[in-house]
Protein backbone atom coordinates (compact mmCIF):
# COMPACT_ATOMS: atom_id res chain seq x y z
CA UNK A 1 -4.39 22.12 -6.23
CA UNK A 2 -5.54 19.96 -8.48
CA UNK A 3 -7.72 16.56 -8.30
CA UNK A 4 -8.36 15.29 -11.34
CA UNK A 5 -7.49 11.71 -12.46
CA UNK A 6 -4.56 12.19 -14.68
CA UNK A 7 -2.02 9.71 -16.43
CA UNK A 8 1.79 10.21 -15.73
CA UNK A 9 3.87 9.84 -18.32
CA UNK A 10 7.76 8.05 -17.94
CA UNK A 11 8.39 11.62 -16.77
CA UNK A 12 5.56 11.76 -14.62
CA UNK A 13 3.82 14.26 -16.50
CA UNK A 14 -0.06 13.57 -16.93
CA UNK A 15 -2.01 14.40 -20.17
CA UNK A 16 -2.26 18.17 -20.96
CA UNK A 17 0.09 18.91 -18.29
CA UNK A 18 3.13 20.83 -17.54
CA UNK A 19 5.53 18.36 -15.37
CA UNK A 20 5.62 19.91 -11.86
CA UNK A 21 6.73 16.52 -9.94
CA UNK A 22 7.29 12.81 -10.29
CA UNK A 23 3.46 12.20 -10.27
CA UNK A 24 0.08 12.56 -12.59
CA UNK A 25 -2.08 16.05 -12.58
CA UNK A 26 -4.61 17.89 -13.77
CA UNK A 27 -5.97 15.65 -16.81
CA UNK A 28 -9.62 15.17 -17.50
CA UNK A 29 -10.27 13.11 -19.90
CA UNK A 30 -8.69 9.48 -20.15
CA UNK A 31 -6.23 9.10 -23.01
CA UNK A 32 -6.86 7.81 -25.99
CA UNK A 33 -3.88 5.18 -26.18
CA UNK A 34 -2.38 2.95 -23.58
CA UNK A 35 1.55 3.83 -21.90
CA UNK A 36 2.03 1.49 -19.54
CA UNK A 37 2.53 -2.10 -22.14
CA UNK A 38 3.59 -0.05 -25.16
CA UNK A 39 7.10 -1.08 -25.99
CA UNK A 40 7.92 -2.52 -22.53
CA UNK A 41 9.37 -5.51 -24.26
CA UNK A 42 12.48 -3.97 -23.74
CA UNK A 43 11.94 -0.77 -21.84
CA UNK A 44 9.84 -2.48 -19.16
CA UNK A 45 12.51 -5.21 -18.61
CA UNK A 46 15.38 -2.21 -18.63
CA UNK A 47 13.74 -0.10 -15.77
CA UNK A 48 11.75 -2.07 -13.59
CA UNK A 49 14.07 -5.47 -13.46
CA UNK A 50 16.48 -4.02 -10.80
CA UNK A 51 13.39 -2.69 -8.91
CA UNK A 52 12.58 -6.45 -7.83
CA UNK A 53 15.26 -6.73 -5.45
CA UNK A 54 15.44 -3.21 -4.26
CA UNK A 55 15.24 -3.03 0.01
CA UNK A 56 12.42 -2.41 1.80
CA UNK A 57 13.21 0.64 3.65
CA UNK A 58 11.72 3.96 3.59
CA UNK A 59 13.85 6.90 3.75
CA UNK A 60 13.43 9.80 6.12
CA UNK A 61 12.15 13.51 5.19
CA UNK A 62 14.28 15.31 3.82
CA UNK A 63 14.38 19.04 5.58
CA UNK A 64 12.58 20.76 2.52
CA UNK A 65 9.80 17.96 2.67
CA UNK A 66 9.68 18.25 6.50
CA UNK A 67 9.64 21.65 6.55
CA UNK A 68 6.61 22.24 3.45
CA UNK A 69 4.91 19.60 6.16
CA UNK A 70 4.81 21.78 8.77
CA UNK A 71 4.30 24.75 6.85
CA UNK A 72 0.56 22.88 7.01
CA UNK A 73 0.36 22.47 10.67
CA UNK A 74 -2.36 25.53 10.40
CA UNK A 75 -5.27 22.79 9.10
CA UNK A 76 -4.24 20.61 12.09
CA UNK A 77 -4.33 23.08 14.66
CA UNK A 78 -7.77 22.72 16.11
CA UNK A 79 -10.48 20.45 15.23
CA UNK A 80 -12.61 23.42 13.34
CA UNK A 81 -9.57 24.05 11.00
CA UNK A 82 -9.24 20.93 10.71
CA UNK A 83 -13.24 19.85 9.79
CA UNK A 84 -12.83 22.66 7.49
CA UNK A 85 -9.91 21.69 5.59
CA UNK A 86 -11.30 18.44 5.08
CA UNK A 87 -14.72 19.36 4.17
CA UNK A 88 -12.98 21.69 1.63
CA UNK A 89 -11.23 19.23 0.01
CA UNK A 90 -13.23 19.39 -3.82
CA UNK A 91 -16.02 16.11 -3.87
CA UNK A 92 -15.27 12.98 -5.87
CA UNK A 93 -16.84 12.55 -9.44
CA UNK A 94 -18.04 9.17 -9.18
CA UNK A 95 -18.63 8.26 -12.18
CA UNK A 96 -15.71 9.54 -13.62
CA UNK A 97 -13.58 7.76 -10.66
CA UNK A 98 -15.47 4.47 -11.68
CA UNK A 99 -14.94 5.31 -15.20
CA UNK A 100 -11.45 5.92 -15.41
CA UNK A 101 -11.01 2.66 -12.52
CA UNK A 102 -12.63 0.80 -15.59
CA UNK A 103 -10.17 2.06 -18.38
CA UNK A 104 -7.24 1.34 -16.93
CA UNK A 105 -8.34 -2.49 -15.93
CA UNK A 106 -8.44 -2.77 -19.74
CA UNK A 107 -4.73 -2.37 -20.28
CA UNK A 108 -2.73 -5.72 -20.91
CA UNK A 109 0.91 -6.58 -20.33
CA UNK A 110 1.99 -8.77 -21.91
CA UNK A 111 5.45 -11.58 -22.66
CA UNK A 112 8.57 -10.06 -21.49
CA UNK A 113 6.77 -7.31 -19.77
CA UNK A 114 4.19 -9.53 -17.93
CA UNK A 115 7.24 -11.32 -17.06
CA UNK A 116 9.08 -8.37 -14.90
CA UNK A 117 5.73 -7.38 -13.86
CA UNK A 118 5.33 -10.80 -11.99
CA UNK A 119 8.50 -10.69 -10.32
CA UNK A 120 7.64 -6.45 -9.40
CA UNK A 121 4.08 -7.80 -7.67
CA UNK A 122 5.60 -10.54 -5.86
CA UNK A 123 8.64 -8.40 -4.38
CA UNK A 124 5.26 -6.00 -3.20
CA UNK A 125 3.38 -8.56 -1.60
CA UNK A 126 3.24 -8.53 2.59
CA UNK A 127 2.35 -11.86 2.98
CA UNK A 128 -0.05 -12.63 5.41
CA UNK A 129 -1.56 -14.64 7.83
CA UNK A 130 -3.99 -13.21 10.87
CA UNK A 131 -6.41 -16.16 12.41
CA UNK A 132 -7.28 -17.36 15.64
CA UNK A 133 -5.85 -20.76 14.74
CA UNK A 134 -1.94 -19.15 13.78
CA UNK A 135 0.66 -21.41 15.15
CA UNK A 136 4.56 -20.74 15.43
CA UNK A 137 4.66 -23.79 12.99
CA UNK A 138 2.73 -22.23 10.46
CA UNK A 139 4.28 -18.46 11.08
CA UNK A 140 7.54 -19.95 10.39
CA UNK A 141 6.19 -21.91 7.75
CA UNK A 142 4.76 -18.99 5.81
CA UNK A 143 8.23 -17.37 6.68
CA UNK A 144 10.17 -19.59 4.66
CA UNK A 145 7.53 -19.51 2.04
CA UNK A 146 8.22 -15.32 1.53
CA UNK A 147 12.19 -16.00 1.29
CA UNK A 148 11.41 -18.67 -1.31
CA UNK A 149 8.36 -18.97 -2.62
CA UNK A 150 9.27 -21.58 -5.57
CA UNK A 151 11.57 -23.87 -3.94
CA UNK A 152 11.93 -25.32 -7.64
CA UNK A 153 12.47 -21.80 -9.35
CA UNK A 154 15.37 -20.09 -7.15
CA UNK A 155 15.04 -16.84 -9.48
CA UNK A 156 12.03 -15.82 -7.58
CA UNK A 157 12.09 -12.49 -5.65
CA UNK A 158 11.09 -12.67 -2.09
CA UNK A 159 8.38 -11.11 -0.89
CA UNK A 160 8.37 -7.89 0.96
CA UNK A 161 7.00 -8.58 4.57
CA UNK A 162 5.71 -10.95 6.32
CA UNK A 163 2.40 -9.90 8.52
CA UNK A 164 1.38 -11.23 11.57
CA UNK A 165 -0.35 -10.72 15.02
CA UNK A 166 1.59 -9.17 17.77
CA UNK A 167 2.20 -12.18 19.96
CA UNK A 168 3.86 -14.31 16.44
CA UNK A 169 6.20 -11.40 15.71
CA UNK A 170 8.81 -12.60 17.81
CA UNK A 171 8.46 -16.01 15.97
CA UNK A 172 8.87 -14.11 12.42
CA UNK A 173 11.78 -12.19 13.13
CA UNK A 174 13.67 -14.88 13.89
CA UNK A 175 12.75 -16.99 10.80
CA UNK A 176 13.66 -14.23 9.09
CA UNK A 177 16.52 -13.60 10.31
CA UNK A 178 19.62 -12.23 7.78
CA UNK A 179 16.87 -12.64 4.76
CA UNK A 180 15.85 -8.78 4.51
CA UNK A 181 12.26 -9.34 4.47
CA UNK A 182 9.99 -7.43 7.21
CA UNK A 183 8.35 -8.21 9.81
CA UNK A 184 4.93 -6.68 9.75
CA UNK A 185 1.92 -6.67 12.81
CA UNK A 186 -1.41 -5.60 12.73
CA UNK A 187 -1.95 -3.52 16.27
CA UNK A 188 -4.51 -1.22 17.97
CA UNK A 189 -7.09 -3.75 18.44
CA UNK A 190 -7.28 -5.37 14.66
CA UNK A 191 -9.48 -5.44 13.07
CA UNK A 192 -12.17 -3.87 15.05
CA UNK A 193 -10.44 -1.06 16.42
CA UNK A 194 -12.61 -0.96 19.48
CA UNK A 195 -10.54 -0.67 22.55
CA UNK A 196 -9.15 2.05 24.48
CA UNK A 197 -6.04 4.13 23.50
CA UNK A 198 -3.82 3.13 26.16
CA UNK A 199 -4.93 -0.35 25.05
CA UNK A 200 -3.99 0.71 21.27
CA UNK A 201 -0.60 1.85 22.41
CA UNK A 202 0.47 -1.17 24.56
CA UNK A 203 -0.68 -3.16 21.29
CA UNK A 204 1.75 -1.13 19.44
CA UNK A 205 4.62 -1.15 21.89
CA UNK A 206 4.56 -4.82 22.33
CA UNK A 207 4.96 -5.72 18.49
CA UNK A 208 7.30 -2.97 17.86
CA UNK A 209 9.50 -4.38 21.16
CA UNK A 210 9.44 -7.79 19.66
CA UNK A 211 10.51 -6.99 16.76
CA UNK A 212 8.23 -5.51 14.10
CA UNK A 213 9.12 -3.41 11.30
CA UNK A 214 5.96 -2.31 10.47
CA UNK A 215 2.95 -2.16 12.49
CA UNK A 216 -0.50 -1.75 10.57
CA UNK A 217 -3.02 0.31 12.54
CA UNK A 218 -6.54 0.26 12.23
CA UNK A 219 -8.33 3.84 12.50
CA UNK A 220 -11.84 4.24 14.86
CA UNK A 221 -14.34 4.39 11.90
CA UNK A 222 -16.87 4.94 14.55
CA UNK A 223 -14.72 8.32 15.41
CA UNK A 224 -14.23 9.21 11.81
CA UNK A 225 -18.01 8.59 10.78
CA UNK A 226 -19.18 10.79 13.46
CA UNK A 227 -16.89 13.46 12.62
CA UNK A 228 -14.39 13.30 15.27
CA UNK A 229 -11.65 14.11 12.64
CA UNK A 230 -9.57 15.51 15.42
CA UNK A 231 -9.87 12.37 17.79
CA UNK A 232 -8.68 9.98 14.98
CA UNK A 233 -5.41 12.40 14.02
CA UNK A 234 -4.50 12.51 17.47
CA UNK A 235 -4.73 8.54 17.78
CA UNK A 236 -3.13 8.18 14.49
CA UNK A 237 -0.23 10.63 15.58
CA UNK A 238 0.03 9.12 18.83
CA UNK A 239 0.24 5.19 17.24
CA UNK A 240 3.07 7.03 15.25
CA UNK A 241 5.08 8.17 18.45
CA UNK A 242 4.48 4.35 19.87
CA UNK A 243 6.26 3.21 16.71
CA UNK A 244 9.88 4.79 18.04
CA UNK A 245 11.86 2.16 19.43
CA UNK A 246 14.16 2.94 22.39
CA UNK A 247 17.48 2.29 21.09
CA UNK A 248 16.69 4.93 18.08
CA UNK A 249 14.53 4.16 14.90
CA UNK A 250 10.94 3.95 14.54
CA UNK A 251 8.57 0.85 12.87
CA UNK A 252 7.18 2.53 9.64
CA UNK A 253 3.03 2.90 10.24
CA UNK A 254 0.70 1.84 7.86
CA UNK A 255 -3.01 3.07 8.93
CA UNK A 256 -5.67 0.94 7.65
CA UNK A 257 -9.18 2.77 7.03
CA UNK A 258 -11.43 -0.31 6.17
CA UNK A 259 -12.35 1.32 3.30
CA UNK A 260 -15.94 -0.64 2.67
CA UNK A 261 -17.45 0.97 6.14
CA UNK A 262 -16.63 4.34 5.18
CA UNK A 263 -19.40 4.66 2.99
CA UNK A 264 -18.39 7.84 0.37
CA UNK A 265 -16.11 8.31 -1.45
CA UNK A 266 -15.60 11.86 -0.30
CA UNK A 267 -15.09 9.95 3.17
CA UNK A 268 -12.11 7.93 1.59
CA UNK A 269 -10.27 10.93 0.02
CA UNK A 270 -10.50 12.95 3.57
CA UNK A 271 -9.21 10.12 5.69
CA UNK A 272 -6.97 9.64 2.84
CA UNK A 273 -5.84 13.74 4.27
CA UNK A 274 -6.21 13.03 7.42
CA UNK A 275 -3.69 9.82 7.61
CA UNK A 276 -0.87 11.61 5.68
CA UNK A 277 -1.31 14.80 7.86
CA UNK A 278 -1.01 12.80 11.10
CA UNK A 279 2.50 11.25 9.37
CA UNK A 280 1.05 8.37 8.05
CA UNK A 281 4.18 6.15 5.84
CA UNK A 282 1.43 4.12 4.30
CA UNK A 283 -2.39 4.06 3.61
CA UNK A 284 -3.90 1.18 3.55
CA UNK A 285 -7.67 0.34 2.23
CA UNK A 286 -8.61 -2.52 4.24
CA UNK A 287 -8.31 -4.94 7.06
CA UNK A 288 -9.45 -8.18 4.67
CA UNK A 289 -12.08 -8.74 7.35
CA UNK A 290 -15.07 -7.09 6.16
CA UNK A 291 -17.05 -8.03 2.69
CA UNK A 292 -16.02 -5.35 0.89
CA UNK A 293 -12.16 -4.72 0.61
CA UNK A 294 -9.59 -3.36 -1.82
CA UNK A 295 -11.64 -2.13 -4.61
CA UNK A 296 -10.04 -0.39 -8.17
CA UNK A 297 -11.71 2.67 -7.55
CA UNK A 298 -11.15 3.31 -4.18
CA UNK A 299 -7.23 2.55 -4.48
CA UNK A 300 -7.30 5.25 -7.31
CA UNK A 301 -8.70 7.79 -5.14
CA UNK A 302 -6.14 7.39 -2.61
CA UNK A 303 -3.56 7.46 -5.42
CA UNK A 304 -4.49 10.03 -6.61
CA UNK A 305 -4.99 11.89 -2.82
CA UNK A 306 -1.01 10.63 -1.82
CA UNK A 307 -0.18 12.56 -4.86
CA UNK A 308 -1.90 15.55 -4.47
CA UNK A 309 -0.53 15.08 -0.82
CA UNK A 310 3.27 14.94 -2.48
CA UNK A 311 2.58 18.27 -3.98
CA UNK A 312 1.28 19.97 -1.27
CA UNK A 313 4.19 18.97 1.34
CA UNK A 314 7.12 16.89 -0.82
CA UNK A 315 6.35 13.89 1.35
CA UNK A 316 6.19 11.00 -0.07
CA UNK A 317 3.33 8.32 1.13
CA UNK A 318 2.92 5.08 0.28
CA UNK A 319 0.22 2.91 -0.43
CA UNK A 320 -0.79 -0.90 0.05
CA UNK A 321 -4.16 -2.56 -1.10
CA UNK A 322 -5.65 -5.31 0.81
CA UNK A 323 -8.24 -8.13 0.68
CA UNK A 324 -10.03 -9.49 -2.24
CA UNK A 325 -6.70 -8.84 -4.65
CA UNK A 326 -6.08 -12.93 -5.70
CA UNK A 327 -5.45 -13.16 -9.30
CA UNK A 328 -2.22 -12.33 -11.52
CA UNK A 329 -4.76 -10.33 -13.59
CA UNK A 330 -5.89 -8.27 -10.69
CA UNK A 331 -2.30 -7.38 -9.43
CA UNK A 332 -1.33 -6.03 -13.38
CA UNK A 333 -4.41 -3.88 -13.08
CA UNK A 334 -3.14 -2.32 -9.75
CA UNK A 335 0.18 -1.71 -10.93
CA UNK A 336 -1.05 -0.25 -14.34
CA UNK A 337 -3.14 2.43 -11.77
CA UNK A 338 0.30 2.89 -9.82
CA UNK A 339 2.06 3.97 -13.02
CA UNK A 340 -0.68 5.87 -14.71
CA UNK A 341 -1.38 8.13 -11.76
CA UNK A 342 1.92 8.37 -9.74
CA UNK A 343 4.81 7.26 -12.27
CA UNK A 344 7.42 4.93 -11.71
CA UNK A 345 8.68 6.12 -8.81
CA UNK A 346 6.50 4.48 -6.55
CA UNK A 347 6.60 0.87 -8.35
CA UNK A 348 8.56 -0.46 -5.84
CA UNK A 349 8.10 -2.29 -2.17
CA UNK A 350 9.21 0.73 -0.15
CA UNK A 351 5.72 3.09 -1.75
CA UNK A 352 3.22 0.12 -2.74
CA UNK A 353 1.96 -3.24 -1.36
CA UNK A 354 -0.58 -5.95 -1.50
CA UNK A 355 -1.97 -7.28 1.52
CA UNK A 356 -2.27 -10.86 0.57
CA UNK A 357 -2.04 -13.80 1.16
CA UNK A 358 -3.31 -16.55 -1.92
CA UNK A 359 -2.17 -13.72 -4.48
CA UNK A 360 1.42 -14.80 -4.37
CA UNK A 361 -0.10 -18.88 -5.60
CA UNK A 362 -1.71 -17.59 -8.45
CA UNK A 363 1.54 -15.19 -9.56
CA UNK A 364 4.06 -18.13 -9.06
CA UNK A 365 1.38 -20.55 -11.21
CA UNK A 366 1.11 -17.62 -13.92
CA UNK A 367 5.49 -17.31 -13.51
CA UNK A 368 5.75 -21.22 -14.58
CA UNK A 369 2.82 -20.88 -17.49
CA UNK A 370 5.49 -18.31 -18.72
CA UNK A 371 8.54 -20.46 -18.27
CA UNK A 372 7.08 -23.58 -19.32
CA UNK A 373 4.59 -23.11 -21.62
CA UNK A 374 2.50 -25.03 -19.47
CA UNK A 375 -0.34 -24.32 -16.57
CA UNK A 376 0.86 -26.62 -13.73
CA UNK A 377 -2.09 -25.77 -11.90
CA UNK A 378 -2.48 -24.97 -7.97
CA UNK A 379 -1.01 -28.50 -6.93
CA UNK A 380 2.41 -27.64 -7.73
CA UNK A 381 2.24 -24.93 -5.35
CA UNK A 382 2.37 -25.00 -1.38
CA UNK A 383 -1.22 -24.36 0.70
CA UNK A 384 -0.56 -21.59 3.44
């Protein structure tokens, strides 16, 4: 298995590489010319326009998938199997992470294709709002800003979730009601993480009972840092059980690993492992809490880990950046990575999200710059 940082193709093949799956492999070197704007005047419009409006739900294993999963259950089976996997895993190349981090925030899109692109990073955004001072008012509020976020523009996608704290899930889902956006909750103690498992659980059981969609854990860096690797899978696993819901169905679980206390890099592409292996639907860099959040590199190292990950097992794994992402610039550069490393496939809300909340401001003000001609500036837009 490889772990280079490659560049997939419209195929999904990366640079000196035979195409073994819908995802990037084995390149070392970045490329010499840029894929991702070249000729999406027309192409980009073509095969991304219908992805704007696709739902929100992420399908089940399939039995080969499932069953390549379990085929790994060796490297779970004890916590020295599963310290050694981990520690096996090859180390990062920082400065070629960094380095190729750096290239691709060079790419532009531009006209037409900035256009779609817009539209694709608004239908990805889980908009959200997590303070002490939330109110039903402003839940519902923000609620009816995600079904229609430019009350003067009615060609604007909705966004893809709305994220709240348990006790204002209730509130969301019925806001939403009949609108097909989710209803997302950060549980298990957010954004600390410090409280006891049963504690976790009850977290996760209440917002999933009232409602939730979604629930975003938070790991126990304190666990992972001290090399408890088998403590946090068996949290993360059992969050995952918490998810099912009675009646049948499960909330899809997105496990946050607050990325800027984790230290390495090396530490980011095991927990990375570790997340997936536990059944992980999502991996998520940060809480938004801490100083340092989403970062360029660090999102392309668990890009490039859920695709490794997808040729190891077939499952697919998505992945959602969050905190510090605020600019229409910054959103292209994320979804330039997305297509460079994993291909088209997962350029859509069911396998990538931004955790945001004044992102989806600056998009709509860059959306009427396009339309207009004109900058209308951030008074023309509502405050959340």
């Amino acid at each position: 298995m490889r772990y280079g940082i490659g560049r997939a193709d419209r195929r999904g093949r990366a640079d000196g590489a035979r195409a073994r799956g819908p995802y990037a492999r084995g390149a070392r070197h970045a490329p010499t010319r840029p894929t991702f704007p070249r000729g999406m005047t027309g192409c980009y419009a073509r095969r991304y326009a219908p992805l704007v409006t696709m739902p929100t739900t992420v399908p089940a294993y399939g039995k080969e998938a499932a069953g390549r999963l379990a085929s790994m259950a060796d490297v779970t089976a004890d916590d020295g199997a599963l310290r050694r996997f981990l520690h096996g895993l090859p180390g990062v190349d920082k400065v070629g992470l960094e380095a190729r981090a750096a290239a691709l925030g060079t790419r532009s899109v531009k006209t037409t294709a900035k256009a779609y692109a817009i539209d694709l990073a608004v239908s990805m955004i889980d908009l959200t709002t997590l303070e002490g001072a939330d109110t039903p008012g402003k839940v519902r509020a923000l609620c009816a800003k995600g079904i229609n976020p430019d009350p003067t523009d009615r060609t604007v996608p909705k966004v893809a979730a709305i994220c709240v704290y348990p006790d204002m899930v209730a509130t969301a889902k019925e806001a939403l009601a009949g609108s097909g956006i989710h209803v997302a909750s950060v549980a298990t103690a957010f954004p600390a993480g410090r409280a006891a498992l049963p504690v976790k659980l009850a977290d996760v059981r209440d917002a999933v009972a009232a409602g939730a969609d979604e629930i975003d854990m938070v790991i126990d860096r304190g666990a992972f840092l001290a090399g408890r690797y088998r403590s946090v899978f068996e949290e993360i696993k059992a969050v995952k059980e918490a998810c099912a819901r009675p009646a049948g169905g499960a909330a899809h679980l997105k496990v946050i690993f607050e990325t800027g206390e984790l230290q390495t890099y090396d530490n980011v592409r095991r927990v990375s492992w570790l997340a997936m292996l536990a059944g992980a639907d999502f991996i998520k860099t940060s809480t938004g809490k801490v100083s340092v959040n989403a970062t360029p590199p660090v999102t392309l190292l668990m890009l490039e880990a859920v695709r490794d990950f997808h040729e190891a097992t077939g499952v697919q794994v998505g992945v959602k950046p969050a905190g510090g992402i605020r600019t229409t610039k910054d959103a292209m550069k994320y979804l330039v990575m997305v297509n460079e490393t994993l291909g088209g496939r997962w350029l859509t809300p069911d396998w990538f999200r931004f955790g945001a909340s004044s992102l989806l401001n600056d998009l709509l003000m860059q959306r009427q710059k396009l339309s207009t001609g004109r900058y209308s500036g951030p008074d023309y837009v509502t405050v959340d």
